[in-house]
Protein backbone atom coordinates (compact mmCIF):
# COMPACT_ATOMS: atom_id res chain seq x y z
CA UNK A 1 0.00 0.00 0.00
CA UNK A 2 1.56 3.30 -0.78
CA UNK A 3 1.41 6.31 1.17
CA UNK A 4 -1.35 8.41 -0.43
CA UNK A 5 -3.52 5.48 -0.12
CA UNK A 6 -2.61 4.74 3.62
CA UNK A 7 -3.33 8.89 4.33
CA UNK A 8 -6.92 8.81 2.42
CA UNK A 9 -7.85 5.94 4.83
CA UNK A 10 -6.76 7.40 7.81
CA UNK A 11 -9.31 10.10 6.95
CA UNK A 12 -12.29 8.09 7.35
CA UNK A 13 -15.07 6.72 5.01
CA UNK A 14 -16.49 8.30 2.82
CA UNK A 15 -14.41 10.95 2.17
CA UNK A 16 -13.48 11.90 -0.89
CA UNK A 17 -9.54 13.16 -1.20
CA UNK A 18 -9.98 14.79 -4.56
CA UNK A 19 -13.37 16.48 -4.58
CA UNK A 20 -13.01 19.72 -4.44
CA UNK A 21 -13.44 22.04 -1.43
CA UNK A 22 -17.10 23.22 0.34
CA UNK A 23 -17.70 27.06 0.45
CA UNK A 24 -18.62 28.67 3.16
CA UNK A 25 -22.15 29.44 2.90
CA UNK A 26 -22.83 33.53 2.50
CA UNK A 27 -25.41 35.77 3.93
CA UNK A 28 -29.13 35.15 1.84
CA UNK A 29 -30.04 37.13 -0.79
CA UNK A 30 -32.37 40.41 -0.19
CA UNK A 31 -31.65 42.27 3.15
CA UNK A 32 -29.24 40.50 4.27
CA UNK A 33 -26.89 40.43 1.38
CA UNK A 34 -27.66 44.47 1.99
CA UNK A 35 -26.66 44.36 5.45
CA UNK A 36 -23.17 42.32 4.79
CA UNK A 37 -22.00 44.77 2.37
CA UNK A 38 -21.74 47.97 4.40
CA UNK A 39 -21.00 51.27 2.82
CA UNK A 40 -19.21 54.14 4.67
CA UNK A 41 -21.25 56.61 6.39
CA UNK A 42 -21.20 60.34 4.21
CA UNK A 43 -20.44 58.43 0.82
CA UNK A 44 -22.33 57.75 -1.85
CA UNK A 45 -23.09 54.59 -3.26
CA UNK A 46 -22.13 53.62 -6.70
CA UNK A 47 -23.86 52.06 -9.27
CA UNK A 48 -21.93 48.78 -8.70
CA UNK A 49 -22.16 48.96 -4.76
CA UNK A 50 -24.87 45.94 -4.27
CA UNK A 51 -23.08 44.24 -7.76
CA UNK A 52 -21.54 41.14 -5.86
CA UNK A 53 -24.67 40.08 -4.04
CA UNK A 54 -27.57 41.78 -6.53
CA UNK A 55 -25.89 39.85 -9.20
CA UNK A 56 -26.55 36.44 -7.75
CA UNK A 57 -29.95 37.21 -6.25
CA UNK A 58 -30.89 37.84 -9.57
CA UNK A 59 -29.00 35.23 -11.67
CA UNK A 60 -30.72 32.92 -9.03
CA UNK A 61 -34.67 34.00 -10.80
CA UNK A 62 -35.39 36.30 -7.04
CA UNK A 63 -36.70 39.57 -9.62
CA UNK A 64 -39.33 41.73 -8.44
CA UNK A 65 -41.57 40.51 -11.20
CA UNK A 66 -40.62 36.98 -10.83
CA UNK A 67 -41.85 37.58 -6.91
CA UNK A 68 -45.37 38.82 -8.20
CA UNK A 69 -46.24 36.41 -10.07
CA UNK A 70 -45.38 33.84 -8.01
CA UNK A 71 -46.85 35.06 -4.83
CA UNK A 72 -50.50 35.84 -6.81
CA UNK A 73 -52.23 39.45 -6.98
CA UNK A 74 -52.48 42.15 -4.70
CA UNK A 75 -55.69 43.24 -2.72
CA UNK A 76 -55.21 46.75 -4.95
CA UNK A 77 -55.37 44.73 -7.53
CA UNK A 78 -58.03 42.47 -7.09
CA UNK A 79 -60.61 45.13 -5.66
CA UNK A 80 -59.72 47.29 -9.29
CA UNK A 81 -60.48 44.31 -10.92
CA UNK A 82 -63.68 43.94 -9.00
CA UNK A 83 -64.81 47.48 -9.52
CA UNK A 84 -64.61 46.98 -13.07
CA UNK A 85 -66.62 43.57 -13.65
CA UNK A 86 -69.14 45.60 -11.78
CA UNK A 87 -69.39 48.63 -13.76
CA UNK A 88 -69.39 46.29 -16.92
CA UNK A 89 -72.39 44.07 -14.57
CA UNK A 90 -74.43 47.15 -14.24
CA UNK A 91 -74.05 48.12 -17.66
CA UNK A 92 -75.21 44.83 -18.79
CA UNK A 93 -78.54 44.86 -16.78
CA UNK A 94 -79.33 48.58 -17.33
CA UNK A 95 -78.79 47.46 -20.95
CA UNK A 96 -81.38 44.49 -20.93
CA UNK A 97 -83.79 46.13 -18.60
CA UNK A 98 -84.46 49.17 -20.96
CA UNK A 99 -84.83 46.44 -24.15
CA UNK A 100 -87.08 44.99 -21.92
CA UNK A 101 -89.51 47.73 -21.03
CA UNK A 102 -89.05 48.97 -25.04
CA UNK A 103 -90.37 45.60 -26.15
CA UNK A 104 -93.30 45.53 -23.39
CA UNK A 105 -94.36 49.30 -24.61
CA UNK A 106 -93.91 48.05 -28.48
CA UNK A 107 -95.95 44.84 -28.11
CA UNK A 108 -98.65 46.97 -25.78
CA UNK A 109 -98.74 49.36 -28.89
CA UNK A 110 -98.93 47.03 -31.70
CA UNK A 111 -102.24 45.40 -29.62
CA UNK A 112 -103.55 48.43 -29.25
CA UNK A 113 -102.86 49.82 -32.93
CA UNK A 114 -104.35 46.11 -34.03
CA UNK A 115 -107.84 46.29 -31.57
CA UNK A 116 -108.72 49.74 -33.37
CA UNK A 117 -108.43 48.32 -36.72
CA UNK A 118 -109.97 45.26 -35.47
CA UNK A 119 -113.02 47.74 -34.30
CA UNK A 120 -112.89 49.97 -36.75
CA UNK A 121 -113.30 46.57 -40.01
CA UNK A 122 -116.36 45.13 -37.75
CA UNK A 123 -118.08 48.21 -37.14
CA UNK A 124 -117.91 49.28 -40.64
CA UNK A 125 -119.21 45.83 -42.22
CA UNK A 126 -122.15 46.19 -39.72
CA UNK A 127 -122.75 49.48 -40.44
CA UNK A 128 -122.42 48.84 -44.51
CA UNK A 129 -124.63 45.58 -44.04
CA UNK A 130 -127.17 47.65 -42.55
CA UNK A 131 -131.15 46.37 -43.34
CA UNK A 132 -134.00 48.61 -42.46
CA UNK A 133 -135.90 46.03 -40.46
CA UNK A 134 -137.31 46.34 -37.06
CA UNK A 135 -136.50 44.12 -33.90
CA UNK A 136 -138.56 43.09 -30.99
CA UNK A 137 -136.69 43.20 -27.56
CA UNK A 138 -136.62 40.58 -24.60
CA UNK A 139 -139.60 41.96 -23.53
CA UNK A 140 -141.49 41.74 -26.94
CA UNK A 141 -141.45 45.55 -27.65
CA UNK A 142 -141.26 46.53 -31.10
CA UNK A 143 -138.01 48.98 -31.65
CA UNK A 144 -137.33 51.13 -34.95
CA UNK A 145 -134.73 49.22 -37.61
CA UNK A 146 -131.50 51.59 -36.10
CA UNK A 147 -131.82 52.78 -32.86
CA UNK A 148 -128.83 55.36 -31.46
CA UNK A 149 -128.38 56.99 -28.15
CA UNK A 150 -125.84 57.97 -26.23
CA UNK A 151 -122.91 55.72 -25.33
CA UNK A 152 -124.78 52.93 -27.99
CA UNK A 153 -126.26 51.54 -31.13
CA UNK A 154 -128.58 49.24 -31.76
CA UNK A 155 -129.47 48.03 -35.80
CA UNK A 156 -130.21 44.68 -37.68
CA UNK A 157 -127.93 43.84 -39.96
CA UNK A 158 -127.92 41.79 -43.10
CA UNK A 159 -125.14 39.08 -44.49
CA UNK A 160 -124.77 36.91 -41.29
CA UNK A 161 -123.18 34.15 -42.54
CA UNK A 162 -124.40 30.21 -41.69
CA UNK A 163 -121.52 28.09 -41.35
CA UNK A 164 -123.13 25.05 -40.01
CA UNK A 165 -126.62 25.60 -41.95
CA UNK A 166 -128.69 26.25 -38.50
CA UNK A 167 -132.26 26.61 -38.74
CA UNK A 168 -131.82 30.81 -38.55
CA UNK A 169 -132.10 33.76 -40.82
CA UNK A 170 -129.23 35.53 -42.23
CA UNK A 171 -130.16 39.03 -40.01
CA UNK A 172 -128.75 39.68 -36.69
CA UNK A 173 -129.23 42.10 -34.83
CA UNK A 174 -126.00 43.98 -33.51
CA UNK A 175 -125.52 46.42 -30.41
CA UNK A 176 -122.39 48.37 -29.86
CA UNK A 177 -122.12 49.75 -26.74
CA UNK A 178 -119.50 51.42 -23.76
CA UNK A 179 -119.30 49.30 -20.89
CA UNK A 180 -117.19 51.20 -18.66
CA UNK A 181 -113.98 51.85 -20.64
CA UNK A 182 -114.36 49.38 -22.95
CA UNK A 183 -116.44 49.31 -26.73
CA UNK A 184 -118.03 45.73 -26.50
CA UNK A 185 -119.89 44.42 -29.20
CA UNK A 186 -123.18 42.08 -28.75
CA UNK A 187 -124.74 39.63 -30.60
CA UNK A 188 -128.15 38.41 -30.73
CA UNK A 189 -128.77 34.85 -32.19
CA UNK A 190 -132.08 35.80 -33.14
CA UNK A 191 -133.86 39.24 -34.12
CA UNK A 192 -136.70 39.17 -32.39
CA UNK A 193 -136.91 38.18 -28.35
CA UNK A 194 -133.93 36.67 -27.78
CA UNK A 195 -131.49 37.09 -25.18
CA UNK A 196 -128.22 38.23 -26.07
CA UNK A 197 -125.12 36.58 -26.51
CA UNK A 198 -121.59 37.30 -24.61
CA UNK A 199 -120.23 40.35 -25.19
CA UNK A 200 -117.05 40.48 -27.08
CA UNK A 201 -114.43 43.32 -25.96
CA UNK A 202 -113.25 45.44 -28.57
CA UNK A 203 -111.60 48.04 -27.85
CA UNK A 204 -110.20 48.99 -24.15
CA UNK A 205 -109.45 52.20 -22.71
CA UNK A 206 -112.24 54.40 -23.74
CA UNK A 207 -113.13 57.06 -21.68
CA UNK A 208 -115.65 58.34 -24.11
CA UNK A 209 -117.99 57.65 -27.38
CA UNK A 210 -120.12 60.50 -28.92
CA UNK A 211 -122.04 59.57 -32.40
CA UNK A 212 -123.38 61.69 -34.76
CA UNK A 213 -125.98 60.62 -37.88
CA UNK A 214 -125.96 62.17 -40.78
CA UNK A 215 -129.54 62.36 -43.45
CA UNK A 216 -129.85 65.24 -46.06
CA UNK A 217 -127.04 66.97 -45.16
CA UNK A 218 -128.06 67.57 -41.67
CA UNK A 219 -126.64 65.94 -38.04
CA UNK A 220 -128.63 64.43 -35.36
CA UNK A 221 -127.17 63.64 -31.63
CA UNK A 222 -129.81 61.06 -31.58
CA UNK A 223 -131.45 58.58 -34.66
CA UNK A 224 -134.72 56.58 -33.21
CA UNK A 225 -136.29 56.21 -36.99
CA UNK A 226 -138.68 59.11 -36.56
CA UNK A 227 -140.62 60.77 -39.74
CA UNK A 228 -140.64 56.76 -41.21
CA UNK A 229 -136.41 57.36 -42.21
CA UNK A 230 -135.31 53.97 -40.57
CA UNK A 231 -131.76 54.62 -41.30
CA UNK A 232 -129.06 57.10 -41.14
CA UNK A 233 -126.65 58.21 -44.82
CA UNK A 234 -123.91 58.18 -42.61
CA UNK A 235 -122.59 58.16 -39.25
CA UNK A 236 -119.48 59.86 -37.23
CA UNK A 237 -118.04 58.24 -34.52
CA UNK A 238 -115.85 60.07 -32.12
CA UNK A 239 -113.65 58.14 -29.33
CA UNK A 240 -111.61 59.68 -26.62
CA UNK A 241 -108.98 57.40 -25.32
CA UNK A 242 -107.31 57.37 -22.05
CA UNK A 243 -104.31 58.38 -22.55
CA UNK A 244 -106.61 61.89 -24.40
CA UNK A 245 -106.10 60.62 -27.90
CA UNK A 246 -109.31 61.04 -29.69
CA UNK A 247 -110.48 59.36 -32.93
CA UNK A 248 -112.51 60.19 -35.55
CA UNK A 249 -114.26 57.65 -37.92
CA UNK A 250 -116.71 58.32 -40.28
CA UNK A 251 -119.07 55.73 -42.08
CA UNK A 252 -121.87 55.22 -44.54
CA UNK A 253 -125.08 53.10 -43.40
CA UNK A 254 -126.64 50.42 -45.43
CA UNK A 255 -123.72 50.65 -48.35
CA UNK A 256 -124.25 46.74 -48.28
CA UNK A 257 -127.68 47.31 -50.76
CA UNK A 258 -127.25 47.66 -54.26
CA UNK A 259 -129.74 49.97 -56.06
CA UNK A 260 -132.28 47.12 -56.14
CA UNK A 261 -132.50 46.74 -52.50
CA UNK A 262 -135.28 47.29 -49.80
CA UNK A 263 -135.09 50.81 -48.82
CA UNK A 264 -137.01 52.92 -46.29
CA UNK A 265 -139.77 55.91 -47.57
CA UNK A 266 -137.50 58.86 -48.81
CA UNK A 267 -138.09 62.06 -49.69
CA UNK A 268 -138.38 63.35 -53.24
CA UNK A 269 -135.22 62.84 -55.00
CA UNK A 270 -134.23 59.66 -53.82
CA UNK A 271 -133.62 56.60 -55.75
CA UNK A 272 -136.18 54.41 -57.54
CA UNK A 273 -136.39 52.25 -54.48
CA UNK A 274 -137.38 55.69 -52.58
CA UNK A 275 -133.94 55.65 -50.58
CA UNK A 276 -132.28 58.93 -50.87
CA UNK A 277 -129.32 58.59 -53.28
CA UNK A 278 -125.79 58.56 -50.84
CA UNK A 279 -124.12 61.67 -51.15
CA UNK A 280 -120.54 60.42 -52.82
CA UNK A 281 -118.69 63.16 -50.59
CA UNK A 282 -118.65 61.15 -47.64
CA UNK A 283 -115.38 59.43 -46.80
CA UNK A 284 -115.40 55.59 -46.42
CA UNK A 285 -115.15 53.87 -42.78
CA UNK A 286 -111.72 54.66 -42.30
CA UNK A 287 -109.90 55.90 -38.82
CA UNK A 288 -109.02 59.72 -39.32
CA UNK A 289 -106.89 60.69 -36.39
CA UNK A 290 -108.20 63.83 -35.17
CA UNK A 291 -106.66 66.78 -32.63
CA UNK A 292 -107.40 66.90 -29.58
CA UNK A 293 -108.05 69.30 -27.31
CA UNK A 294 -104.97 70.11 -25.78
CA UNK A 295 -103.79 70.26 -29.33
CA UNK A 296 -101.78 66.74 -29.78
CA UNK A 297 -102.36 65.37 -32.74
CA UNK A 298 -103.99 61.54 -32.26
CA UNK A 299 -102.42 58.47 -33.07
């Protein structure tokens, strides 16, 4: 055995003569690689002053920005981040709210636009189908062929059509009337003495109905078939709405009849039938929006 063999085992196991030597471990990196390299008090620090340490802090991945992201965000950070999903939030649901009410007050126009023409077709094909032919009530009264008062009108009308081929004429008798706030319309499933049927809604939100009837170029408040005229030229039909638009629709009565049709006793000048001939002035049953009177125009 030779002597650099006999001095490696007097060193003990597991000791390795030729690796080379262990440093002595330094101060960590951050404050107290700071503290371990003292500067002189009154001088200035250079640029290289924190070089030995800095240098392998940072060569060892401990950066300032490697810190952040490893550590997660700040509470400044997080509560910004907050504030702004919320602002975007509340955008959001201001957003669908007001699309919301705008398709509620779209829809509640549209029905409202489509009830008046619904009223305004019906009334004029009852008015047009108009036959001079009087009624009996429930009671068995005899009334006039076209009856109108205030807030109403009663008339039989012609061209009632029979679906299912009952045992019934093809007159009904019609009565438009306002129930409250609402122009309803009512059937009768026979002319004479019988009890009405249910009243179909027409048009809601009516605060008032004033009609006019129109015969030789003169208006009457009131029609109850009196000097043997059973029905009306024409008719006017004003309707004040709740929210103060008014309407005005203006109609011809009995345009259903051609010139060979039953007519009532006219005066001289009238047609061959004795009807007086229809002045051709009047407008047809069409909605004509009129102002009211606070000066808005209707719509």
């Amino acid at each position: 055995m030779t002597g650099a063999e006999q001095a490696g085992r007097s060193q003990g196991p597991g000791l390795d003569h030729h690796a080379p030597p262990r440093r002595r471990p330094g101060p960590s990196c951050g404050a107290t690689a700071i503290a371990h390299q003292r500067r002189p008090t009154g001088s200035r620090p250079s640029p290289g002053w924190y070089g030995g340490r800095g240098e392998a802090c940072r060569s060892a991945g401990f950066t300032p920005a490697r810190r952040s992201a490893e550590h997660g965000f700040t509470l400044v950070e997080v509560m910004i981040a907050l504030l702004i999903f919320a602002m975007i939030a509340s955008a959001g649901v201001a957003i669908l709210s007001f699309s919301i009410r705008a398709q509620a007050a779209t829809g509640a126009r549209l029905d409202d636009q489509a009830a008046l023409a619904r009223t305004v077709s019906a009334l004029t094909a009852d008015l047009a189908q108009t036959t001079p032919r009087g009624a009996r009530d429930e009671a068995g009264r005899l009334r006039p062929a076209f009856v109108g008062e205030p807030g109403e009108l009663l008339f039989t009308r012609g061209g009632w059509t029979n679906l299912d081929a009952a045992a019934r004429p093809n007159l009904q008798k019609v009565l438009w009337r306002l129930s409250g706030q609402t122009l309803v319309r009512i059937g009768y499933p026979e002319v004479d003495g019988a009890q009405p049927l249910a009243q179909t809604p027409m048009l809601d939100r009516v605060t008032g109905m004033t009609i006019r009837y129109r015969y030789a170029g003169a208006w009457s408040d009131r029609w109850d078939g009196a000097g043997g005229i059973a029905l009306p030229q024409a008719l006017e039909l004003r309707l004040t709405r709740a929210d103060g638009t008014h309407w005005r629709m203006m109609a011809l009565v009995g345009t259903g009849f051609g010139p060979g049709g039953v007519r009532a006793p006219g005066p001289k000048g009238s047609t061959s039938e004795g009807a007086p001939s229809t002045p051709p002035s009047l407008p047809r049953g069409q909605p004509v929006p009129e102002a009211p009177l606070g000066g808005q125009a209707g719509v």
